[in-house]
C-alpha atoms as a PDB file:
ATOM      1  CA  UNK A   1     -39.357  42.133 168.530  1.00  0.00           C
ATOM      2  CA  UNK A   2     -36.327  44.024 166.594  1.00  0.00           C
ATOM      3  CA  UNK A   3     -34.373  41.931 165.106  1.00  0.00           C
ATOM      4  CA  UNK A   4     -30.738  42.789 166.402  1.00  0.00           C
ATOM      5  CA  UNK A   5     -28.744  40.306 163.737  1.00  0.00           C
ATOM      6  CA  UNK A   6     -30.037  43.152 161.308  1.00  0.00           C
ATOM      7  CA  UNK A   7     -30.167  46.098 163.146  1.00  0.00           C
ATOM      8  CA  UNK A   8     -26.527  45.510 164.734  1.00  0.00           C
ATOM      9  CA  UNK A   9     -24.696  44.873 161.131  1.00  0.00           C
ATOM     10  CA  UNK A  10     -26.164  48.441 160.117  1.00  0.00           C
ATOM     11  CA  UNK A  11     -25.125  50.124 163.716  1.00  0.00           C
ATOM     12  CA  UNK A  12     -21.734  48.860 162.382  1.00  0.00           C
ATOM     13  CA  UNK A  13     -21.989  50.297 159.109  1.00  0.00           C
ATOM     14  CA  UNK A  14     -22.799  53.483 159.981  1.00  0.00           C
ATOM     15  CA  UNK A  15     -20.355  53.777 162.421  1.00  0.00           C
ATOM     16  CA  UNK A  16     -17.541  52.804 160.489  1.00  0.00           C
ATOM     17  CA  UNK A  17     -18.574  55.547 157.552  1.00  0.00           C
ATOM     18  CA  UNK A  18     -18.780  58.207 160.481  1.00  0.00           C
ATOM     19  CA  UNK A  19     -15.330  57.061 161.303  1.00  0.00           C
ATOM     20  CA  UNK A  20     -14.017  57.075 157.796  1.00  0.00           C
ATOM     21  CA  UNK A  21     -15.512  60.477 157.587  1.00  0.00           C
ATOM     22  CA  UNK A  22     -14.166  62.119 160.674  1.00  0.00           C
ATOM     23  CA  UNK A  23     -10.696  60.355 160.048  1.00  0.00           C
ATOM     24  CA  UNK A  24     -10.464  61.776 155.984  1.00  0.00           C
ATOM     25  CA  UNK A  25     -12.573  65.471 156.488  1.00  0.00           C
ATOM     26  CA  UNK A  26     -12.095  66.977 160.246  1.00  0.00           C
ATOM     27  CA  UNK A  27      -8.549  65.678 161.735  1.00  0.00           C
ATOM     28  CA  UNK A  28      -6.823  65.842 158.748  1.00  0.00           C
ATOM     29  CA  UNK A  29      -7.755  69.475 157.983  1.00  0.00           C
ATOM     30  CA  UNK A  30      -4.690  71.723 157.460  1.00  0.00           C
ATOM     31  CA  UNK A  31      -3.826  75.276 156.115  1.00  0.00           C
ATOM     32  CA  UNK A  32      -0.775  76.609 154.408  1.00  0.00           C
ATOM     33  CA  UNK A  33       0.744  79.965 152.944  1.00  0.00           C
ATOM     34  CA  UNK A  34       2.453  80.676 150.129  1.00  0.00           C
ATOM     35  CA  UNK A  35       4.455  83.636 150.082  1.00  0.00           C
ATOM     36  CA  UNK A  36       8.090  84.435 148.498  1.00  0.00           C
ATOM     37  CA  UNK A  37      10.359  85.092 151.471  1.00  0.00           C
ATOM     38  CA  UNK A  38       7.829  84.182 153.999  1.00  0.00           C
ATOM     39  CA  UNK A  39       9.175  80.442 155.488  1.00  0.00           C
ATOM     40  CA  UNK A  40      11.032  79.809 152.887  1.00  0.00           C
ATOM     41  CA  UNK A  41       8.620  79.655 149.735  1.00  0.00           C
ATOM     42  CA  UNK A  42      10.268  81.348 146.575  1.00  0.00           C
ATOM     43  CA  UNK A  43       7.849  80.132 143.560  1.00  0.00           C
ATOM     44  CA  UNK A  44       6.191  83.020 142.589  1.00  0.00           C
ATOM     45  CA  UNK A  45       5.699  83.948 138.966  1.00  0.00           C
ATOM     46  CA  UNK A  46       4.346  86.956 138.187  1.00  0.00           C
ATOM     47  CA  UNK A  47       4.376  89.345 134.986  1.00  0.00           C
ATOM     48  CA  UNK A  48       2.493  91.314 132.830  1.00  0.00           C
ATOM     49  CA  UNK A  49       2.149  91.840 128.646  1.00  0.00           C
ATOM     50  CA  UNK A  50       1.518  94.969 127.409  1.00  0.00           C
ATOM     51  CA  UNK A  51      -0.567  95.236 124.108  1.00  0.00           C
ATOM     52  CA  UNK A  52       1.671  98.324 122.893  1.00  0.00           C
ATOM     53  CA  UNK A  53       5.343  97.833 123.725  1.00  0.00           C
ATOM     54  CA  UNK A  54       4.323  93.722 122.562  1.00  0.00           C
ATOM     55  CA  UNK A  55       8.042  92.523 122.428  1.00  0.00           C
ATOM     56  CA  UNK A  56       8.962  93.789 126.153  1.00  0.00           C
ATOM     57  CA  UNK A  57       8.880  91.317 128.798  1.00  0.00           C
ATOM     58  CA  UNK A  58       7.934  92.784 132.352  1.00  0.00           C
ATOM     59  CA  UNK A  59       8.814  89.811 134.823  1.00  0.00           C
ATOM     60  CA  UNK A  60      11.399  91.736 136.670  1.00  0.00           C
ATOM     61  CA  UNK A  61       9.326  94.594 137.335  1.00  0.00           C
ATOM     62  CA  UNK A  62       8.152  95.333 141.429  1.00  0.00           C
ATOM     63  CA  UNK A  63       4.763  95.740 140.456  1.00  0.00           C
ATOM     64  CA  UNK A  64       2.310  94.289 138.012  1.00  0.00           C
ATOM     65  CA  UNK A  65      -0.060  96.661 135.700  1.00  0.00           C
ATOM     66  CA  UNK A  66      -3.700  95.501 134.341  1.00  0.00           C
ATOM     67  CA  UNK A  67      -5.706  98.089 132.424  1.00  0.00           C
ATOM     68  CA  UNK A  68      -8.045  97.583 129.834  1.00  0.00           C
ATOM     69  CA  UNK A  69      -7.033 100.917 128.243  1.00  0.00           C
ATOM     70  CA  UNK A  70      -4.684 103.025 129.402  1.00  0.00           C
ATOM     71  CA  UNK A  71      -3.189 106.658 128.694  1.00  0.00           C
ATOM     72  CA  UNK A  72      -1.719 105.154 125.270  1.00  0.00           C
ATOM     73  CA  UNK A  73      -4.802 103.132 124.402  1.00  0.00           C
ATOM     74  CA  UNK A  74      -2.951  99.835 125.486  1.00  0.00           C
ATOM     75  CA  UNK A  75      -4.340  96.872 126.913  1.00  0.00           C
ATOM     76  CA  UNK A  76      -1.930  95.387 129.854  1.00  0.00           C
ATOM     77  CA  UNK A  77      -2.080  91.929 130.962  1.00  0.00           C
ATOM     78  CA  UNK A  78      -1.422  89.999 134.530  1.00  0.00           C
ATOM     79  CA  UNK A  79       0.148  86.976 134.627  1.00  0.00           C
ATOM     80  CA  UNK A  80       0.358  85.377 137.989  1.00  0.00           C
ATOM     81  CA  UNK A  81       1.596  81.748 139.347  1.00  0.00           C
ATOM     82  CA  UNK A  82       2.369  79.835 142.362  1.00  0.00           C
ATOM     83  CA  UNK A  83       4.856  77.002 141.771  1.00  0.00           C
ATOM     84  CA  UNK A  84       5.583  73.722 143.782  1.00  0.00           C
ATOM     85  CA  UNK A  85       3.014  74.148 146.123  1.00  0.00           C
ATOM     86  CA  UNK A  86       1.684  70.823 145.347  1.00  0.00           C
ATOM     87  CA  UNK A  87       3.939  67.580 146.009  1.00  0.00           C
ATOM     88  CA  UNK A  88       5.158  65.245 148.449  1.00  0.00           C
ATOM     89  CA  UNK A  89       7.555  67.878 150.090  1.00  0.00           C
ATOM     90  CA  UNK A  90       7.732  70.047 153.352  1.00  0.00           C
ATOM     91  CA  UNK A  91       4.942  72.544 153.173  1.00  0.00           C
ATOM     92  CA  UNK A  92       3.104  71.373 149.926  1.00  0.00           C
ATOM     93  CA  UNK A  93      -0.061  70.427 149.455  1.00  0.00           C
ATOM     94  CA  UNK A  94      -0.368  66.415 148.720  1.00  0.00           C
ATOM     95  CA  UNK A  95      -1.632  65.374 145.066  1.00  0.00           C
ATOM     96  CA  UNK A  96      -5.510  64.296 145.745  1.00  0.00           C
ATOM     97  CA  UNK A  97      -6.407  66.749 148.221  1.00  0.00           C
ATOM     98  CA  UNK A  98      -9.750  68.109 148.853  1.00  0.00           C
ATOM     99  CA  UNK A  99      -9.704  72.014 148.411  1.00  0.00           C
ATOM    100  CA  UNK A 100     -11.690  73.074 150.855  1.00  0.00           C
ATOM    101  CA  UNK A 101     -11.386  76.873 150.796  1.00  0.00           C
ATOM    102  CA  UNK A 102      -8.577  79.388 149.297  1.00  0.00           C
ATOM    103  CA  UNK A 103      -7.965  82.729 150.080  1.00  0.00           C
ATOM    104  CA  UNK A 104      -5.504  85.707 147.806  1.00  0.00           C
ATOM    105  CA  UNK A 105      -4.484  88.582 149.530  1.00  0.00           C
ATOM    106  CA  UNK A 106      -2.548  91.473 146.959  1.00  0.00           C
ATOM    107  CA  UNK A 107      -1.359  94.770 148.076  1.00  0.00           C
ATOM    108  CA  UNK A 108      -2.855  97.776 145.850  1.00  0.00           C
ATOM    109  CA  UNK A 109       0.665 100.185 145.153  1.00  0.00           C
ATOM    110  CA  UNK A 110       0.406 102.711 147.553  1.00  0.00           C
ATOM    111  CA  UNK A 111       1.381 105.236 144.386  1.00  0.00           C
ATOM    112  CA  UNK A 112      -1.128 104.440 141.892  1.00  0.00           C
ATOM    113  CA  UNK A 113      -3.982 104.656 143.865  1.00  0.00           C
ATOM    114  CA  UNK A 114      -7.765 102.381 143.392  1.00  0.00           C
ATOM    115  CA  UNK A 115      -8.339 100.815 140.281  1.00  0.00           C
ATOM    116  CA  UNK A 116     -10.848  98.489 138.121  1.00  0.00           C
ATOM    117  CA  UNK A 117      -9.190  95.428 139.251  1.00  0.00           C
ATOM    118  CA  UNK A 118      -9.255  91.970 137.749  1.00  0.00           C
ATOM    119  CA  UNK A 119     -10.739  88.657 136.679  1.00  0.00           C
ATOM    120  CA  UNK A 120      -8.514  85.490 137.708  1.00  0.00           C
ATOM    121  CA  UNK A 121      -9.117  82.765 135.279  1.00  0.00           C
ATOM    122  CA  UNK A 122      -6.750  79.725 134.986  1.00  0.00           C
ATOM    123  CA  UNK A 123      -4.239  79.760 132.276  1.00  0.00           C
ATOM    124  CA  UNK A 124      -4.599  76.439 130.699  1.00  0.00           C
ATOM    125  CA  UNK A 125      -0.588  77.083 128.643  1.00  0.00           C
ATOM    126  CA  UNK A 126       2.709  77.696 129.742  1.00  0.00           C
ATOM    127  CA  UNK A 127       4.643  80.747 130.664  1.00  0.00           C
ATOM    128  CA  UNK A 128       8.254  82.099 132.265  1.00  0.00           C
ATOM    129  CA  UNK A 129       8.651  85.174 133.824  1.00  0.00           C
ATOM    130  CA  UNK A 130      11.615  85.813 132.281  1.00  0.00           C
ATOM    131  CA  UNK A 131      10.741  86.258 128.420  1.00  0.00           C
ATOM    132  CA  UNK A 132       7.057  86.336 128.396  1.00  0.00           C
ATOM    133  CA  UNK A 133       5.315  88.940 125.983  1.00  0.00           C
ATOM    134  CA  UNK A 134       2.323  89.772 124.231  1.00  0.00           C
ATOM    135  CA  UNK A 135       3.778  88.668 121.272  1.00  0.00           C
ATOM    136  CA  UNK A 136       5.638  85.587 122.078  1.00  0.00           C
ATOM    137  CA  UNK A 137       3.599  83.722 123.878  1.00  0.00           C
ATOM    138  CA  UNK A 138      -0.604  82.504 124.025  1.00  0.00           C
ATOM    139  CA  UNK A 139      -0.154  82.635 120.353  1.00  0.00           C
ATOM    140  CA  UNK A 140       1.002  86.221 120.134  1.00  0.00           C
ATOM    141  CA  UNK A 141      -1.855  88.311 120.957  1.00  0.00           C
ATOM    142  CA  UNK A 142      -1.993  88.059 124.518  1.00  0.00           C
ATOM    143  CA  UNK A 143      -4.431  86.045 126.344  1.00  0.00           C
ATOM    144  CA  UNK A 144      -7.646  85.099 125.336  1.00  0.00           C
ATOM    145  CA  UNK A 145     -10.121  83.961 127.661  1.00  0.00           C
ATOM    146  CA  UNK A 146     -11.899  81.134 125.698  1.00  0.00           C
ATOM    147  CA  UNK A 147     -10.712  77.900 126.706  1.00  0.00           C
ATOM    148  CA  UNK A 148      -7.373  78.031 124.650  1.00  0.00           C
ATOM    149  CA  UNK A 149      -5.002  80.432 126.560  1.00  0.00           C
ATOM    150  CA  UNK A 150      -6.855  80.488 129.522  1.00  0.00           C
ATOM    151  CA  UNK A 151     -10.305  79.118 130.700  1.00  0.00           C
ATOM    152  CA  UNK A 152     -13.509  81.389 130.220  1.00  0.00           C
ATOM    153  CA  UNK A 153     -14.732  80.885 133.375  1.00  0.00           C
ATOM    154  CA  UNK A 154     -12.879  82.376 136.600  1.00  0.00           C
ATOM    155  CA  UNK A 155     -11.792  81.954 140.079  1.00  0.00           C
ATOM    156  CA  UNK A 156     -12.123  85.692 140.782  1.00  0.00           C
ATOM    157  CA  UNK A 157     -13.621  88.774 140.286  1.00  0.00           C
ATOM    158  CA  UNK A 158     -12.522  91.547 142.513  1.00  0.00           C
ATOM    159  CA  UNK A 159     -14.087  94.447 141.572  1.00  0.00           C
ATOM    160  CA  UNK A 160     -13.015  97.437 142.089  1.00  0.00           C
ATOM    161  CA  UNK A 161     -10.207  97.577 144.433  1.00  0.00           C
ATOM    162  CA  UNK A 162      -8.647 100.214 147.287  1.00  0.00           C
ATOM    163  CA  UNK A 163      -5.751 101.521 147.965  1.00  0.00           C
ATOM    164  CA  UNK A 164      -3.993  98.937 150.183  1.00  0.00           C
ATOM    165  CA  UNK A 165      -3.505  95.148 151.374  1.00  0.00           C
ATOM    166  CA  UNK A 166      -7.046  93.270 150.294  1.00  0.00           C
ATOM    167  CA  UNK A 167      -8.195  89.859 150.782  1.00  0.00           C
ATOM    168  CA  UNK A 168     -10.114  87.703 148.401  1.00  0.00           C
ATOM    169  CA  UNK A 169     -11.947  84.790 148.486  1.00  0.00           C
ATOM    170  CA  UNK A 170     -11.431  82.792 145.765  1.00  0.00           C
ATOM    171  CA  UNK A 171     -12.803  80.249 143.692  1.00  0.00           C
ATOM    172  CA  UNK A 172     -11.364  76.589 144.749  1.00  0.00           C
ATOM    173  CA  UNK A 173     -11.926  75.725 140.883  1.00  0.00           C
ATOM    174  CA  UNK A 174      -8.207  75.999 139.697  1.00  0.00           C
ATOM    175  CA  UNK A 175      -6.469  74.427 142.623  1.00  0.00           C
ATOM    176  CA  UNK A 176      -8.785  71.604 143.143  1.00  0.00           C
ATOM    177  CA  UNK A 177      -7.829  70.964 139.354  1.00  0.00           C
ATOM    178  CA  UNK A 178      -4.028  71.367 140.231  1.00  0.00           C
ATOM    179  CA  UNK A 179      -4.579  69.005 143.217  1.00  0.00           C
ATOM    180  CA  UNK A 180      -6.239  66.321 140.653  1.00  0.00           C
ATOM    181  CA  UNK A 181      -3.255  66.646 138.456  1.00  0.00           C
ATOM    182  CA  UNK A 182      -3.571  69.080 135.962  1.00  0.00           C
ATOM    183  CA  UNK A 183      -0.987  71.609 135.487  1.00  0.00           C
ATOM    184  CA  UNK A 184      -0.341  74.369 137.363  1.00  0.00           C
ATOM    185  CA  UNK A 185      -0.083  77.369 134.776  1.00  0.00           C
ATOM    186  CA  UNK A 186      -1.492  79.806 137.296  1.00  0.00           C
ATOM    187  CA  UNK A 187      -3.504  82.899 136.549  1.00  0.00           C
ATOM    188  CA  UNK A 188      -4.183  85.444 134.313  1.00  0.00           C
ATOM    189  CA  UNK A 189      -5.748  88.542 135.124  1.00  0.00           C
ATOM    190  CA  UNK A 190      -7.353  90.326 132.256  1.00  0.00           C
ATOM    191  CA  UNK A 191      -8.643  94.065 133.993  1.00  0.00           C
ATOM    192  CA  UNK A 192     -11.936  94.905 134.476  1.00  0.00           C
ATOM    193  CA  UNK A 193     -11.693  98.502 132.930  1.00  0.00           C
ATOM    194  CA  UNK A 194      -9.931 101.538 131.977  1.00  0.00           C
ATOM    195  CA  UNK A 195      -8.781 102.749 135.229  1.00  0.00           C
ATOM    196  CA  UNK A 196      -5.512 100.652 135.293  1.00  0.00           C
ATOM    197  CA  UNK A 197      -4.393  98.667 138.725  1.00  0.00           C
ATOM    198  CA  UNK A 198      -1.351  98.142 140.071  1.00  0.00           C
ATOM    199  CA  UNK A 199      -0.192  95.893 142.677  1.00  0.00           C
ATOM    200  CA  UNK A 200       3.028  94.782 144.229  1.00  0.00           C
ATOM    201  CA  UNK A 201       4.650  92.030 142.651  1.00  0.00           C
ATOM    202  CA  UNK A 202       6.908  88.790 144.408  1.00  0.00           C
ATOM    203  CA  UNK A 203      10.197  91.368 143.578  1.00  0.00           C
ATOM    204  CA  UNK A 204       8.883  93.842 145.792  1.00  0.00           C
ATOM    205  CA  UNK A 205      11.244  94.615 148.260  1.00  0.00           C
ATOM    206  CA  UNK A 206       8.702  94.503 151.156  1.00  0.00           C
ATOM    207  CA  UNK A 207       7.733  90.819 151.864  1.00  0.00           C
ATOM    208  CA  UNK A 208       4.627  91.276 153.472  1.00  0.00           C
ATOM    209  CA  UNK A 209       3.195  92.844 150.429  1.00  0.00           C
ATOM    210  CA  UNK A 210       3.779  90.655 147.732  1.00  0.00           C
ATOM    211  CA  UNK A 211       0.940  88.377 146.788  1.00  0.00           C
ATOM    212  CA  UNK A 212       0.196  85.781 149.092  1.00  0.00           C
ATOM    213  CA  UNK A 213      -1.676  82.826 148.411  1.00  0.00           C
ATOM    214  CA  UNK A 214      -3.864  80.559 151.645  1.00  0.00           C
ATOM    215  CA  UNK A 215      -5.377  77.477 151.009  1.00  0.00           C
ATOM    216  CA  UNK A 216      -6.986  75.307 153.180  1.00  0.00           C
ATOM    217  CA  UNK A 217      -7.019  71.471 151.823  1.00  0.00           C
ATOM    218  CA  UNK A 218      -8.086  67.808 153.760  1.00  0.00           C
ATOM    219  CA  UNK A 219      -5.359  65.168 152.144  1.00  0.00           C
ATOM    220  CA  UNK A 220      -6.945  62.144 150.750  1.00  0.00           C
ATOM    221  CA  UNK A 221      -6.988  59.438 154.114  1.00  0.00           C
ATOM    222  CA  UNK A 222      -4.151  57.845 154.389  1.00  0.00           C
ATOM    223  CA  UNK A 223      -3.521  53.790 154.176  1.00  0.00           C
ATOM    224  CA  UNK A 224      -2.470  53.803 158.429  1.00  0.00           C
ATOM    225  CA  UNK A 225      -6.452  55.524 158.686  1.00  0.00           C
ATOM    226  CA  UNK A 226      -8.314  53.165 156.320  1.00  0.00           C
ATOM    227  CA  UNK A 227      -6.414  49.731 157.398  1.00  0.00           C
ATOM    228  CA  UNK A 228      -7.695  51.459 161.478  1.00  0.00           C
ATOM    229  CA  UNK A 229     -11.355  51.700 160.251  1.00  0.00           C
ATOM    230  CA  UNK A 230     -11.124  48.373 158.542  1.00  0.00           C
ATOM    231  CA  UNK A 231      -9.723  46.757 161.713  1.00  0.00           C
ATOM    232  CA  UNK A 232     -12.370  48.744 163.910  1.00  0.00           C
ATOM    233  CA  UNK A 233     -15.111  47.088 161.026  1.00  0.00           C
ATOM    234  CA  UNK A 234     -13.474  43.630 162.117  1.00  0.00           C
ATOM    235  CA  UNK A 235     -13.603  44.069 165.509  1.00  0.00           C
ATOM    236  CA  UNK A 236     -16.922  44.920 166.171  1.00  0.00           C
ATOM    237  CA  UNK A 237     -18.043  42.351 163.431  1.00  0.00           C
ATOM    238  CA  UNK A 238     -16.210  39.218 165.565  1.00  0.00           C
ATOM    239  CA  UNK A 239     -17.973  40.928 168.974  1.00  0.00           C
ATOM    240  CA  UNK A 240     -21.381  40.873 167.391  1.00  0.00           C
ATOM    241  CA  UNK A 241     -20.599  37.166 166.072  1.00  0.00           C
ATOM    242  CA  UNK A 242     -19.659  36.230 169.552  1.00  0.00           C
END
């Protein structure tokens, strides 16, 4: 004959981890944009260092350049950031989330045509818009890609890109890092070849095609769901008692 004094206590059990998990990984599931003057959001960063004019800062500028040789045999840089999407605050993402998916979407310049695109790998040092250079900053020769300046490894590689608004998948690497606490340099975007991209930048004076950045994130359960599931644990423990 079963033995229901066991076989009840592990009935429990698993119902109360099915709970936990439906409570901390479906309900909970949520999904924000990040855009500058879309709702409100105005914490982009984004720039880019050229290898020839290495004192000139280009954070102003409504587009961002990345070739890996150009007409002047220059390399050019992107730089590219998302700040305060992580907090506490309206429309952040809470500190401890679980990234479940990301998305980028950037808007080719409709007058410089396809390029080589990029690779997006996290910058691992700090950066402002406003006065960074090749030669003043990631130790003055822009960014190298080996685990100083900016991680080896990256979020995304978009290959060669069209003419026009494209949307990436990306890598949750960086921002589930962000999300655990590390800081949130952002990007940088060394190009993939000679054939130099350009894309609309966060100054551009069409919102919809500055970059836009959608993540999809479950926050960590809160103390309201785990003190419910420990109560439902109780309650089913006392009926089985009884």
């Amino acid at each position: 004959m079963t033995n229901f004094r066991i076989v009840l206590p592990a009935t429990i059990a698993m119902i109360v981890v099915f709970a936990m998990h439906v409570a901390s990984h479906t309900a909970l599931a949520d999904t924000i944009t990040f855009q500058d003057g879309v709702e409100s959001y105005t914490g982009t960063a984004d720039a880019y260092l050229s290898e020839t004019n290495s004192d000139s800062t280009y954070g102003s500028e409504v587009t961002v350049t990345i070739d890996a040789n150009d007409n002047y045999n220059n390399r050019l840089e992107g730089l590219l950031r998302f700040d305060n999407i992580f907090g506490s605050g309206a429309r952040q993402i809470p500190l401890g989330s679980t990234i479940t998916s990301a998305t980028l979407t950037l808007t080719t310049d409709g007058g410089a045509g396809p390029g080589d695109g990029a690779r997006f790998h996290r910058l691992l040092q700090s950066w402002n818009e406003g006065s960074v250079t090749w030669n003043n900053s990631f130790g003055g020769n822009g960014v190298d890609t080996n685990g100083t300046d900016a991680l080896s490894s990256y979020d995304l590689d978009t290959g060669y890109v069209e003419e026009g608004e494209r949307t990436f998948t990306m890598a949750t690497t960086s921002l589930q890092a962000w999300s655990d606490g590390a800081t949130n340099h952002g990007w940088a975007m060394p190009s993939l070849g000679g054939n130099g991209w350009i894309i609309d930048s966060s100054e551009d004076g069409t919102a919809s095609c500055r970059p836009k950045l959608t993540v999809t994130y479950v926050p960590e359960p809160s103390a309201f769901v785990l003190l419910a599931v420990g109560g439902l644990a109780l309650l089913l423990v006392r009926r089985w008692r009884k």
